[in-house]
PDB file of N, CA and C in Angstrom:
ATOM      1  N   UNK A   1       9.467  11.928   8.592  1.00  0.00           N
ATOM      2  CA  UNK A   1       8.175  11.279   8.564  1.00  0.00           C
ATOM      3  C   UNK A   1       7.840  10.644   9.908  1.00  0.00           C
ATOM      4  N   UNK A   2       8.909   9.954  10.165  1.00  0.00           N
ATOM      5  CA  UNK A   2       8.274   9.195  11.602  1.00  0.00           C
ATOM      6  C   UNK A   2       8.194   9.978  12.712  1.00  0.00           C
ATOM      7  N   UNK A   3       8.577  11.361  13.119  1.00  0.00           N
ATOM      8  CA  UNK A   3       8.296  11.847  13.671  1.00  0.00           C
ATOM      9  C   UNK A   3       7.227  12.715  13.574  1.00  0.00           C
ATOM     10  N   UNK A   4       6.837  13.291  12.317  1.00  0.00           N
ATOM     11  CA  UNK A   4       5.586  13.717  12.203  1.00  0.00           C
ATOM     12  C   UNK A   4       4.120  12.941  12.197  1.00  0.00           C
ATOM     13  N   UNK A   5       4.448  11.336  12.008  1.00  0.00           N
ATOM     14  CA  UNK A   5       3.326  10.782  12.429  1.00  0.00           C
ATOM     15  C   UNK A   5       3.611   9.968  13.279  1.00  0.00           C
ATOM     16  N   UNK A   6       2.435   9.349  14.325  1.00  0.00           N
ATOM     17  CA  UNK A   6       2.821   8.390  15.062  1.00  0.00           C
ATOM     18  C   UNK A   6       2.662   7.060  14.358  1.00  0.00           C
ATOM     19  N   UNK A   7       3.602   6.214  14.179  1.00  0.00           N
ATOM     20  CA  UNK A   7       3.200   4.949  13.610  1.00  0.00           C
ATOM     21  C   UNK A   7       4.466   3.626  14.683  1.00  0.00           C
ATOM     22  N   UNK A   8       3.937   2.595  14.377  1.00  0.00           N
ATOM     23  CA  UNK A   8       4.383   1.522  14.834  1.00  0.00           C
ATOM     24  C   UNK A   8       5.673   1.167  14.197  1.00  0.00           C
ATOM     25  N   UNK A   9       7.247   0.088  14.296  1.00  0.00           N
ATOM     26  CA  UNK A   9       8.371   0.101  13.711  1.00  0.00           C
ATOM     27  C   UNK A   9       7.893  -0.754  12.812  1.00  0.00           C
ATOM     28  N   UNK A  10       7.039  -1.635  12.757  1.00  0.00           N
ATOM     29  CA  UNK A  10       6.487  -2.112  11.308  1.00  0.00           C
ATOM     30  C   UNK A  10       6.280  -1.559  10.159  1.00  0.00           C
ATOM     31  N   UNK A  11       5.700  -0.752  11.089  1.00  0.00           N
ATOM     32  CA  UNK A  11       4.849   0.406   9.422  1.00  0.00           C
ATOM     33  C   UNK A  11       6.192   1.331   9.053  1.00  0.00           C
ATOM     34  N   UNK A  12       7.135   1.766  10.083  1.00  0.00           N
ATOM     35  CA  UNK A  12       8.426   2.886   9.885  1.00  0.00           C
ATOM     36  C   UNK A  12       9.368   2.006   8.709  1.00  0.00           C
ATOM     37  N   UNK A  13       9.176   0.514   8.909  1.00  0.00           N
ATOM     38  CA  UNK A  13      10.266  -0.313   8.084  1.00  0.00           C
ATOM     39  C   UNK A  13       9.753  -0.193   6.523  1.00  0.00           C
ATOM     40  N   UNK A  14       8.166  -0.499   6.430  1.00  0.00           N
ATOM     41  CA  UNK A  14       7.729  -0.696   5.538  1.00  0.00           C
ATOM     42  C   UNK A  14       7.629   0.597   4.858  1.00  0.00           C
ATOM     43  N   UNK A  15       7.518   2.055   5.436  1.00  0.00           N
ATOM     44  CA  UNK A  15       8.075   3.357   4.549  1.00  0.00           C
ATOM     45  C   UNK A  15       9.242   2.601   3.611  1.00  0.00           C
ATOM     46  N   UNK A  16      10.069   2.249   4.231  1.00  0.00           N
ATOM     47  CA  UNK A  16      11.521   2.072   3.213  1.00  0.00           C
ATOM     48  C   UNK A  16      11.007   1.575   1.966  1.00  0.00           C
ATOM     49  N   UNK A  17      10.005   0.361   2.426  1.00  0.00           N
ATOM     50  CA  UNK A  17       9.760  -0.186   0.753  1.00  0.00           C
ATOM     51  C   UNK A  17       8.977   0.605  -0.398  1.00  0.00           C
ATOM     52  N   UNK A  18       7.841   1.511   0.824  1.00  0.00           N
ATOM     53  CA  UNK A  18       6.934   2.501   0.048  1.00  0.00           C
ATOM     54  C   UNK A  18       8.209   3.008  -0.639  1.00  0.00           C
ATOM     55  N   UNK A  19       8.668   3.871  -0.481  1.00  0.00           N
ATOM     56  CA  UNK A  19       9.989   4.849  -1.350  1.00  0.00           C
ATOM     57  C   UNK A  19      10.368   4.309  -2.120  1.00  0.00           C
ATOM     58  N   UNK A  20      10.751   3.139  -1.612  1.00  0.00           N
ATOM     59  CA  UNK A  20      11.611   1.951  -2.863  1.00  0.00           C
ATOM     60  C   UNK A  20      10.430   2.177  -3.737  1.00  0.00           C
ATOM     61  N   UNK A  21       9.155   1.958  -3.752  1.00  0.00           N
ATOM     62  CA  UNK A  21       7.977   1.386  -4.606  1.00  0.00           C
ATOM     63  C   UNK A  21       7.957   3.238  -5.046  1.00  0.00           C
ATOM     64  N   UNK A  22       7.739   4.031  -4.668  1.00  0.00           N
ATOM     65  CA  UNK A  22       7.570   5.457  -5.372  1.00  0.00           C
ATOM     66  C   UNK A  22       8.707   5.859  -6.311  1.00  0.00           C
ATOM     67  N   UNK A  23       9.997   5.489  -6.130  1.00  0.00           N
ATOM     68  CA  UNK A  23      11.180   6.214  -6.779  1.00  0.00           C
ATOM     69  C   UNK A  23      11.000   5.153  -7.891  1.00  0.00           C
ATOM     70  N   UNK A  24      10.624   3.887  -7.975  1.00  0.00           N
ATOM     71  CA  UNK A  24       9.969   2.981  -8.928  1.00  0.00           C
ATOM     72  C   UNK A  24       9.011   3.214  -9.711  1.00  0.00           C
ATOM     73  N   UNK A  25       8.155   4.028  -9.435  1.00  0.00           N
ATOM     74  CA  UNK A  25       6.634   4.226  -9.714  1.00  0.00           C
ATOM     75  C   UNK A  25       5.637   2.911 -10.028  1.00  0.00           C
ATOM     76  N   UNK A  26       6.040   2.081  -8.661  1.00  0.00           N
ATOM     77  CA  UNK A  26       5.659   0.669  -8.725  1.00  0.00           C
ATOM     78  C   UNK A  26       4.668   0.679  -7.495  1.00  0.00           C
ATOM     79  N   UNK A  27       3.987  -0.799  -8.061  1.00  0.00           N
ATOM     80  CA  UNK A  27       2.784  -0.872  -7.090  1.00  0.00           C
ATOM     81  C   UNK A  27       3.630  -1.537  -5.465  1.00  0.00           C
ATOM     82  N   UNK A  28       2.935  -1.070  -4.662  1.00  0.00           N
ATOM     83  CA  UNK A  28       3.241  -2.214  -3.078  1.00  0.00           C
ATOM     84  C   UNK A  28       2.258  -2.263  -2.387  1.00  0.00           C
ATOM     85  N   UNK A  29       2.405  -3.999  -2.776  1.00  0.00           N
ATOM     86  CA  UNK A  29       1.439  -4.719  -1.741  1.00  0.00           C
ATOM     87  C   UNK A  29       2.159  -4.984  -0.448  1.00  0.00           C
ATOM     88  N   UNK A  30       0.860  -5.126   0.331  1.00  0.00           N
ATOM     89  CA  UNK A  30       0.938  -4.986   1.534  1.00  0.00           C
ATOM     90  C   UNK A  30       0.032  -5.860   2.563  1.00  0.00           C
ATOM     91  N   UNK A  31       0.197  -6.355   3.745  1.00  0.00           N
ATOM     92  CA  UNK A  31      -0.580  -6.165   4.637  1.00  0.00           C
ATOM     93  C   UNK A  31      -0.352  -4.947   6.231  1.00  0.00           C
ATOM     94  N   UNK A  32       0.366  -4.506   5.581  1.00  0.00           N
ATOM     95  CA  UNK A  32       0.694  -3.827   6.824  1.00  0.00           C
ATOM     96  C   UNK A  32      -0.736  -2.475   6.874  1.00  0.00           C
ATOM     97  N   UNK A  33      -1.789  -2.864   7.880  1.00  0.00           N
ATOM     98  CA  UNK A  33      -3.410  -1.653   7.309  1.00  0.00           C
ATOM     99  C   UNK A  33      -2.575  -0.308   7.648  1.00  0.00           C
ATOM    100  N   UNK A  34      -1.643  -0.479   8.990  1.00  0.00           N
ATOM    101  CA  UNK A  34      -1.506   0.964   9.052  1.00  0.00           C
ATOM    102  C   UNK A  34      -0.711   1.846   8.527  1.00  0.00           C
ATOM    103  N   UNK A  35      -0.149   1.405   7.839  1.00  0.00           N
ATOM    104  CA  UNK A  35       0.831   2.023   6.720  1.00  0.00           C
ATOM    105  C   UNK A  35      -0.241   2.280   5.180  1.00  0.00           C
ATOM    106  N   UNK A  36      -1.219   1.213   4.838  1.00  0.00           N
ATOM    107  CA  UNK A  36      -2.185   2.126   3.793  1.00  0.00           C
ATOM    108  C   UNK A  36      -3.216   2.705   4.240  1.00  0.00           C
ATOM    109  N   UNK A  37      -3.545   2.527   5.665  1.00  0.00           N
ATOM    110  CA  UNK A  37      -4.691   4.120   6.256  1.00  0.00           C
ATOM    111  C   UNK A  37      -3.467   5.075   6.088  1.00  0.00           C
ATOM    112  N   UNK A  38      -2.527   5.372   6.576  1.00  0.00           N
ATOM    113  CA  UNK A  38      -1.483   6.445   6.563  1.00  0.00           C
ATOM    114  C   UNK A  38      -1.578   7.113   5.135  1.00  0.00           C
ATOM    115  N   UNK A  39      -0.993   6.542   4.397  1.00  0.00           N
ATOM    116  CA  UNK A  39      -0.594   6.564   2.914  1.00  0.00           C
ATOM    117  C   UNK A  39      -1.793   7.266   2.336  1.00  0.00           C
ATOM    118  N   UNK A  40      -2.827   6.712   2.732  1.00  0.00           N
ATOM    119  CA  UNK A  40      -4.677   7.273   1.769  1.00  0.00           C
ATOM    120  C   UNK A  40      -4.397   8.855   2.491  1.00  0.00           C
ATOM    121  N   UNK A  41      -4.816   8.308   3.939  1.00  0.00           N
ATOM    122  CA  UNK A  41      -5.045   9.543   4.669  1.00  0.00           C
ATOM    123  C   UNK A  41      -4.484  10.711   4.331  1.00  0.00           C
ATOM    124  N   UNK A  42      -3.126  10.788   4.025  1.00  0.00           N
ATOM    125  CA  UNK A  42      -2.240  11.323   3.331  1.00  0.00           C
ATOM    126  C   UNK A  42      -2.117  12.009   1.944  1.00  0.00           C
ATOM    127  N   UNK A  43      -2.644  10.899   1.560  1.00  0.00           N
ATOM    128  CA  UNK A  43      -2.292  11.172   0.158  1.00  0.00           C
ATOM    129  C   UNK A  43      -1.109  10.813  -0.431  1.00  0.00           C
ATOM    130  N   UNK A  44      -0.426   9.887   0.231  1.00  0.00           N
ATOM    131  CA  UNK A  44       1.215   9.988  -0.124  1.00  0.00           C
ATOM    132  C   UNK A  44       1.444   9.849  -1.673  1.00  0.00           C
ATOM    133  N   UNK A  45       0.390   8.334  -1.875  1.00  0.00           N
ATOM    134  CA  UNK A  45       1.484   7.403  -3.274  1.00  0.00           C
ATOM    135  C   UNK A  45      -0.107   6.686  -3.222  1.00  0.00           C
ATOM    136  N   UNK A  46      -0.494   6.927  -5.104  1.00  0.00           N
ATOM    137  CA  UNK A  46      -2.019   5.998  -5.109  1.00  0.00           C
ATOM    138  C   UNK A  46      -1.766   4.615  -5.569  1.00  0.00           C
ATOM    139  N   UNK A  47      -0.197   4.004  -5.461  1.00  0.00           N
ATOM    140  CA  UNK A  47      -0.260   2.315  -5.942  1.00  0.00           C
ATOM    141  C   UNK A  47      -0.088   1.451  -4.697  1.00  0.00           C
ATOM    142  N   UNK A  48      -1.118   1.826  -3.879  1.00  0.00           N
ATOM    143  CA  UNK A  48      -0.908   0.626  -2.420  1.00  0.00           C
ATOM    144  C   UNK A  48      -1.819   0.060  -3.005  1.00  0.00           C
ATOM    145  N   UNK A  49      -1.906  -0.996  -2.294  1.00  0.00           N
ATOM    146  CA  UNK A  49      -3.103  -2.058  -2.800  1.00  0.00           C
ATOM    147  C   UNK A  49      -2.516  -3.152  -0.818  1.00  0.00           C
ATOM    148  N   UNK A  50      -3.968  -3.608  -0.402  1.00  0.00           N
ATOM    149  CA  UNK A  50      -3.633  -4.664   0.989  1.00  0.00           C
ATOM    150  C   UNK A  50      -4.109  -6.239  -0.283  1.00  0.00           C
ATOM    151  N   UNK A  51      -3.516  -6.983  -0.060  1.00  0.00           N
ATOM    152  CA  UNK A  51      -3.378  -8.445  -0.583  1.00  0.00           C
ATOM    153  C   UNK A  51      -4.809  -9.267  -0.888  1.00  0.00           C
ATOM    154  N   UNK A  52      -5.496  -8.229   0.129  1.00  0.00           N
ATOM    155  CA  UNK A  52      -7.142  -8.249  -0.276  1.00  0.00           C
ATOM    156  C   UNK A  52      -7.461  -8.292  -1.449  1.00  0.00           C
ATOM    157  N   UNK A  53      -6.813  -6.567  -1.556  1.00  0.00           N
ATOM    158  CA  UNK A  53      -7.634  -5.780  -2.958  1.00  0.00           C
ATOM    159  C   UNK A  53      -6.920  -6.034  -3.833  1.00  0.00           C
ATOM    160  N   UNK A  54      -5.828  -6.841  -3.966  1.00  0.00           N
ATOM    161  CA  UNK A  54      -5.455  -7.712  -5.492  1.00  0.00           C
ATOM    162  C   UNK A  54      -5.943  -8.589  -5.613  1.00  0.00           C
ATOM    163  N   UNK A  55      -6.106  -9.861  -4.459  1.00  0.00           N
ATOM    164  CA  UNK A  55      -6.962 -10.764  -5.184  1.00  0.00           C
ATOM    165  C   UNK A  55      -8.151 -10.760  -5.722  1.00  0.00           C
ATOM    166  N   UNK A  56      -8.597  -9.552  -4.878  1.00  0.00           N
ATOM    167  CA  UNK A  56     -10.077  -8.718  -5.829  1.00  0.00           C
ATOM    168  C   UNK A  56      -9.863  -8.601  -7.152  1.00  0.00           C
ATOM    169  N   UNK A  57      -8.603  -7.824  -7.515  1.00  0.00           N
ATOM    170  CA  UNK A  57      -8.930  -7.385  -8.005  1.00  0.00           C
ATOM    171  C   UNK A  57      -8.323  -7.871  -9.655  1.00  0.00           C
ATOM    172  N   UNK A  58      -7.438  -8.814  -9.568  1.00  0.00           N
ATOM    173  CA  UNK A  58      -7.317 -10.238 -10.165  1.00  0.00           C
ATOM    174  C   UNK A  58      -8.266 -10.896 -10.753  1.00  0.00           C
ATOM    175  N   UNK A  59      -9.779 -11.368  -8.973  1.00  0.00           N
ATOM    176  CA  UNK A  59     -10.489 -11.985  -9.537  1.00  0.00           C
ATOM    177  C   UNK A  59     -11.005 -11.546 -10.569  1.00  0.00           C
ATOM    178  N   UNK A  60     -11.423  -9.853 -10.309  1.00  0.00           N
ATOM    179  CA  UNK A  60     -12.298  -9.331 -11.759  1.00  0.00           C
ATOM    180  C   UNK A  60     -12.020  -9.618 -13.041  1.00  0.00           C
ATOM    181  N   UNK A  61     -10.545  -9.661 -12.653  1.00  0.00           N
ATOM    182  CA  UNK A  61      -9.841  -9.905 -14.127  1.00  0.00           C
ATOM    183  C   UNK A  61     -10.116 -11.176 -14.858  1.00  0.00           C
ATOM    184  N   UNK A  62     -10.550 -12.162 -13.585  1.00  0.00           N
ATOM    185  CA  UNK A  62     -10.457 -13.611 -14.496  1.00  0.00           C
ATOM    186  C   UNK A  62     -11.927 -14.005 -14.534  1.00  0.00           C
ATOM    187  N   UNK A  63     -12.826 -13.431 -13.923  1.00  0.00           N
ATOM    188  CA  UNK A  63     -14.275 -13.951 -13.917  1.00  0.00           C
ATOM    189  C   UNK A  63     -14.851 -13.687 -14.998  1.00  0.00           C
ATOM    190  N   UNK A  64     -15.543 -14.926 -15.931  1.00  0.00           N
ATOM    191  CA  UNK A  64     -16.083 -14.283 -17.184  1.00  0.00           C
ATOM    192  C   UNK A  64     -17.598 -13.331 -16.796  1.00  0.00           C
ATOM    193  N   UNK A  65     -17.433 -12.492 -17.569  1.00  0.00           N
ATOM    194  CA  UNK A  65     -18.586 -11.310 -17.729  1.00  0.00           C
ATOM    195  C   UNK A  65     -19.890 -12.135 -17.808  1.00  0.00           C
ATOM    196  N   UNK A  66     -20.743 -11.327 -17.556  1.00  0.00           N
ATOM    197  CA  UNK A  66     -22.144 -12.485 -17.846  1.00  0.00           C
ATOM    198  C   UNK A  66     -22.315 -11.726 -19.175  1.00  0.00           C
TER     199      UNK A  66
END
């Protein structure tokens, strides 16, 4: 992988956890952007989520409906 894409040793470390999180079939959050542009771009694994889009997506969960 890391040789087929160019990425930073941040994002190369944080593969390890992606895998950890795929052989899991678990979600991983993240802030690392260039490891979930990679991942989309890709197609790798659809349970990334950036720390953003949980608290998004949380909030939805807790805001009452009108």
């Amino acid at each position: 992988m890391p040789r087929k894409y160019s990425m930073k040793l941040r994002t190369l470390v944080n593969f390890i956890h992606l895998f950890a999180a795929m052989k899991e079939d678990a979600y991983i959050i993240t802030g690392d952007k260039d490891l979930i542009e990679l991942v989309r771009k890709y197609n790798l694994y659809d349970k990334i989520l950036s720390y953003i889009e949980l608290i998004e997506l949380i909030a939805s969960f807790s805001s009452p409906n009108p």
